[in-house]
Protein backbone atom coordinates (compact mmCIF):
# COMPACT_ATOMS: atom_id res chain seq x y z
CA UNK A 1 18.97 15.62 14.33
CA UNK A 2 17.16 13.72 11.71
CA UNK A 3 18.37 10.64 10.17
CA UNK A 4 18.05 10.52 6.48
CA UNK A 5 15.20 7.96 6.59
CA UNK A 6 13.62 10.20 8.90
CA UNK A 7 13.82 13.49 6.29
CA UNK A 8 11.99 11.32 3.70
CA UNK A 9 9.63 10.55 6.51
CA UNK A 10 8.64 14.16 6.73
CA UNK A 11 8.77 15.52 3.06
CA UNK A 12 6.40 13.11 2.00
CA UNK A 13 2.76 12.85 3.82
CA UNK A 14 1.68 10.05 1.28
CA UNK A 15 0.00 7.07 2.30
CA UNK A 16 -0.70 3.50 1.18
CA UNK A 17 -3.86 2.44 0.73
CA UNK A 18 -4.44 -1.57 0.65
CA UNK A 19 -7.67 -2.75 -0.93
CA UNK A 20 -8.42 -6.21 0.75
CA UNK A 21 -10.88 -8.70 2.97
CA UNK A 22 -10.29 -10.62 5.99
CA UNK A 23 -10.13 -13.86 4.08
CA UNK A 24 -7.36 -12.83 1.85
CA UNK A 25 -3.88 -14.04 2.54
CA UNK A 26 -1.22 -12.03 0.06
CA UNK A 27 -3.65 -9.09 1.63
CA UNK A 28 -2.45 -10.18 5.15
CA UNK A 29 0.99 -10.44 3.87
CA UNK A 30 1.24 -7.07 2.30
CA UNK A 31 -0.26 -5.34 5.51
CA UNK A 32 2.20 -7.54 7.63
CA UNK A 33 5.09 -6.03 5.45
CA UNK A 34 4.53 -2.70 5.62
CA UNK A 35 4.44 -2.92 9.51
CA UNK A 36 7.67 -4.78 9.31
CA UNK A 37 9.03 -1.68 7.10
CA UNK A 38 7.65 0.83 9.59
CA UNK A 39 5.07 2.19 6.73
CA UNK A 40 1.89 3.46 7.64
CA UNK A 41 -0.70 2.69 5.62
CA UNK A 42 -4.80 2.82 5.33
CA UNK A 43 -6.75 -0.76 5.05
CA UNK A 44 -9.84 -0.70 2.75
CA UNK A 45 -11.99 -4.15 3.16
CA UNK A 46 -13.98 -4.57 0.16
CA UNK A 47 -16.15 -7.05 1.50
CA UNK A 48 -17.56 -5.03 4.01
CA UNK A 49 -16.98 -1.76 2.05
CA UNK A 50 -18.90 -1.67 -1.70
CA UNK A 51 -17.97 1.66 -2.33
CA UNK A 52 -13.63 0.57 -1.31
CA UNK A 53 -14.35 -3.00 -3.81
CA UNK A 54 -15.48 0.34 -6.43
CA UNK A 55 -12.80 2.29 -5.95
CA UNK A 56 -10.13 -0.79 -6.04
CA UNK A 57 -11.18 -1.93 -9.66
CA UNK A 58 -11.61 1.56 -10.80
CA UNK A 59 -8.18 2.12 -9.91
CA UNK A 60 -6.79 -1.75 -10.97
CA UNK A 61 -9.03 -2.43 -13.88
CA UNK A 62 -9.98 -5.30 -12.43
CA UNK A 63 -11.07 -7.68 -9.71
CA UNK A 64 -8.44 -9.20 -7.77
CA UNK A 65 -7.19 -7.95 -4.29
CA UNK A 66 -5.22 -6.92 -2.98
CA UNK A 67 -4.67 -4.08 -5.08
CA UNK A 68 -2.42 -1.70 -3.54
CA UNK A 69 -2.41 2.35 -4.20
CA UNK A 70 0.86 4.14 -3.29
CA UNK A 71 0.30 7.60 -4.23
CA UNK A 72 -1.20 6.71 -7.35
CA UNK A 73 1.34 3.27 -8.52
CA UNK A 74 -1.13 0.48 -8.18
CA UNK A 75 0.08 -2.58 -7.37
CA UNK A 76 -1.63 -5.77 -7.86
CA UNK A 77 -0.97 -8.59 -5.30
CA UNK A 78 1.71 -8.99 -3.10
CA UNK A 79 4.82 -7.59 -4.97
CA UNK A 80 7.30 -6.66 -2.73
CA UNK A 81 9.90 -5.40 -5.30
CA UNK A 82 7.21 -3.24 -7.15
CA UNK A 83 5.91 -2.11 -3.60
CA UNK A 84 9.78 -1.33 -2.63
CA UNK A 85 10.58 0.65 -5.62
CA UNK A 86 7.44 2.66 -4.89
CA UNK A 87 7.75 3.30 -1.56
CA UNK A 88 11.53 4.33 -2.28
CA UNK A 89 10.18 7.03 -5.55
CA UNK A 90 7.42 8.10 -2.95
CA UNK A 91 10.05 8.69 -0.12
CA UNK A 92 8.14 6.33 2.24
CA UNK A 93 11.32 3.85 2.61
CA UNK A 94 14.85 4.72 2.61
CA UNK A 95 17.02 3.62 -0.52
């Protein structure tokens, strides 16, 4: 039997993406978060990655990481209330 966390789990495939570099400490801290949380996620360095650093201000409008894409809600910085109310509308986190 599934627990209720684990139903949101399945109905919803999305994943995080978090637009970052090595050097970057909120970007360490949001990763580190989402671990905590259980929430898998996809890690885009935009130093070593032009084409990620592209895609990040394309979808921020502008330069500053980490810049975080949860199906769509960007996030700039670490936010953890904006990131929590997304995960919640995106059933990656339990309410």
């Amino acid at each position: 039997m599934y627990s209720a966390y684990d139903k949101l789990k399945i109905m919803n495939n999305a994943q995080p993406i978090i637009y970052g570099a090595p050097w970057c400490a909120f970007c360490h801290t949001a990763m580190a978060y989402l671990d905590k949380l259980g929430v898998k996620y996809e890690y885009k360095d935009v130093e070593a990655n032009p084409a990620a650093g592209l895609e990040a201000i394309n979808k921020s409008g502008q330069r500053g990481i980490p810049v975080i894409d949860i199906d769509g809600d960007i996030i700039i910085g670490f936010n953890r209330p904006k990131i929590d109310t997304s995960l919640k509308s995106h059933g990656l986190l339990a309410s």
